[in-house]
Protein backbone atom coordinates (compact mmCIF):
# COMPACT_ATOMS: atom_id res chain seq x y z
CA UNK A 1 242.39 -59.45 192.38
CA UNK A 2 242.88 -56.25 190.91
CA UNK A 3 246.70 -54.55 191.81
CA UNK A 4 246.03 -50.79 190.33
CA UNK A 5 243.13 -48.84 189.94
CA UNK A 6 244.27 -45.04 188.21
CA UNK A 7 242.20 -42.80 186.14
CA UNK A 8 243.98 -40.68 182.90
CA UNK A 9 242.04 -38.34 180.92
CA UNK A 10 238.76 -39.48 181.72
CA UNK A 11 239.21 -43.60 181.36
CA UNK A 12 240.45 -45.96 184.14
CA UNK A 13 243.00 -48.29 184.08
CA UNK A 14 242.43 -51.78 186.02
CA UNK A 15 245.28 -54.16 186.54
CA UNK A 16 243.34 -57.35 187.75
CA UNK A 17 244.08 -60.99 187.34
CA UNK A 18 241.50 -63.84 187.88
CA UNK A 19 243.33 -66.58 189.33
CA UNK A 20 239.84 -69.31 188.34
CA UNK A 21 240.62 -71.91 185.68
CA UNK A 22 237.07 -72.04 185.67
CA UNK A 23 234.89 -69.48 186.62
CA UNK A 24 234.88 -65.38 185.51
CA UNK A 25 235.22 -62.97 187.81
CA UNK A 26 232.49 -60.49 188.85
CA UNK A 27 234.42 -57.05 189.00
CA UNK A 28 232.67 -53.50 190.40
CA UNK A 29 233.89 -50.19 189.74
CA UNK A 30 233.00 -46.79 191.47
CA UNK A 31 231.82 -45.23 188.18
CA UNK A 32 228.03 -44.88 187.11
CA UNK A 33 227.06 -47.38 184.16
CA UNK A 34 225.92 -44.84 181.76
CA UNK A 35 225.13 -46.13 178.22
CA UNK A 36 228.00 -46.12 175.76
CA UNK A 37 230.67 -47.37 178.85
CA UNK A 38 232.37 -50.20 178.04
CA UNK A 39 235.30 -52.19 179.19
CA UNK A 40 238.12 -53.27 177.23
CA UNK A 41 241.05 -55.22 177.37
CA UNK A 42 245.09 -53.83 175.61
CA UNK A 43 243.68 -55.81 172.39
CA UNK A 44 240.44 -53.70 172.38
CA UNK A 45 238.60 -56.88 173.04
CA UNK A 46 235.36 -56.17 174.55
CA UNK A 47 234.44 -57.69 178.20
CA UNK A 48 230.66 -58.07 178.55
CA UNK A 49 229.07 -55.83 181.40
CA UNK A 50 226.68 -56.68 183.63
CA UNK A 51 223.77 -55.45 185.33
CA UNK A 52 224.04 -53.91 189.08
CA UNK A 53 221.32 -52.96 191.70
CA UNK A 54 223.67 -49.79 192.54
CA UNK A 55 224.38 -49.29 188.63
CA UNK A 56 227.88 -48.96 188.88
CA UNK A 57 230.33 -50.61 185.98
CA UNK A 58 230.56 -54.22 186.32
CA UNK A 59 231.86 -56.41 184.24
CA UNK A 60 233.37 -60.34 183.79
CA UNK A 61 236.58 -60.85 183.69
CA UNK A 62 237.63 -64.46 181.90
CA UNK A 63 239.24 -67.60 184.06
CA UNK A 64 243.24 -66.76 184.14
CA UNK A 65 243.05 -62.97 182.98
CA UNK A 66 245.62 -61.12 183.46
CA UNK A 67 246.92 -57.71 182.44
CA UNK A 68 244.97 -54.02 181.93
CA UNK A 69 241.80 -53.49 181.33
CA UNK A 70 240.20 -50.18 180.30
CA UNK A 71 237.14 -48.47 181.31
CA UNK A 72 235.95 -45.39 179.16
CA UNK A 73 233.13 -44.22 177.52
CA UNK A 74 232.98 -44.12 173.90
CA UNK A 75 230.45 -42.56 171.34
CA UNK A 76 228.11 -43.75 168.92
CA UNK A 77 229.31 -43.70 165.40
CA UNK A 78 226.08 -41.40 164.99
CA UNK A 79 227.24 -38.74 167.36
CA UNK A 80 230.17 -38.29 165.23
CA UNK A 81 228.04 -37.81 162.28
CA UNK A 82 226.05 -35.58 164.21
CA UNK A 83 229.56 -33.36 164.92
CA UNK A 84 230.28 -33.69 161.60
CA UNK A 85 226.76 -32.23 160.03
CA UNK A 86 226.83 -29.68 162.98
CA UNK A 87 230.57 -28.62 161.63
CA UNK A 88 229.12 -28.32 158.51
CA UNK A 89 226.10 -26.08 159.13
CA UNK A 90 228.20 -23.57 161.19
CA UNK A 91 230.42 -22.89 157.96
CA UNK A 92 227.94 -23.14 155.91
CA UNK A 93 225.85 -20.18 158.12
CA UNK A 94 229.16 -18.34 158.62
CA UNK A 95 229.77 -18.22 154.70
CA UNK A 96 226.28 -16.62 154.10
CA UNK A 97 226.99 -14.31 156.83
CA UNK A 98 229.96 -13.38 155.63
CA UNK A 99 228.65 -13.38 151.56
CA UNK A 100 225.82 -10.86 153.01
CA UNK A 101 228.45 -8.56 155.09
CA UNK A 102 230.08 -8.34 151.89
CA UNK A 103 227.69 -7.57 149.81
CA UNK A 104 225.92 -5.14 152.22
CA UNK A 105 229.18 -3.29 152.19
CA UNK A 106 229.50 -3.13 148.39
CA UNK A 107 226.35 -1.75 148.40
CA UNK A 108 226.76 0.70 150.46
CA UNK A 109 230.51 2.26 147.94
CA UNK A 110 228.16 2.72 145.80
C-alpha cells in the first residue's frame, strides 16, 4: 500500500508498506524506465526492477517493508569522467586562447 507519492528535485519519494510475510510486492510508477533509474530504499539499498509491457518503473518491494523508498536516476561513474575530461579540455582550450591573445598583443607593442 503505498501512503505518499511526492516528487523533489527530480526524484520521487514512495511511502509504501507490504503487509506479505511472504510474498514481494509488485509496485508501478508513472515514470518511464529509462536506463540508469533505480529504486532505493533510506539505507541506499537497492530494490531490483522489473520489466513492464508499458515500461514504466516497477520494482519489488520485500515481505513487511515499510518506510521510503526513492526513485531517481543516477549516472554512470563514466559520465562523470566524461564531465571531468570535458572540464578539462575547455581550460585547457581557453588557456591557449588566452596564451595566443597575449602574445598576439605583445606582438603587436612592438
Amino acid at each position: 500500500m503505498i501512503s505518499d507519492y511526492h516528487k523533489n528535485k527530480g526524484d520521487a519519494y514512495l511511502t509504501i508498506k507490504n503487509d506479505s510475510t511472504i510474498d514481494d510486492a509488485i509496485v508501478q510508477v508513472p515514470i518511464f524506465n529509462y536506463k540508469y533509474y533505480t529504486v532505493f530504499d533510506k539505507n541506499n539499498k537497492k530494490l531490483d526492477l522489473v520489466g513492464s509491457v508499458n515500461n514504466c518503473v516497477t520494482f519489488k518491494v520485500p515481505p513487511r517493508y515499510n518506510g521510503t523508498l526513492t526513485i531517481g536516476f543516477r549516472e554512470p561513474i563514466s559520465w562523470r569522467i566524461s564531465e571531468i575530461i570535458s572540464a578539462i579540455g575547455f581550460i585547457v582550450v581557453l588557456f591557449i586562447g588566452i596564451k595566443l591573445l597575449v602574445a598576439k598583443r605583445r606582438k603587436n607593442i612592438r
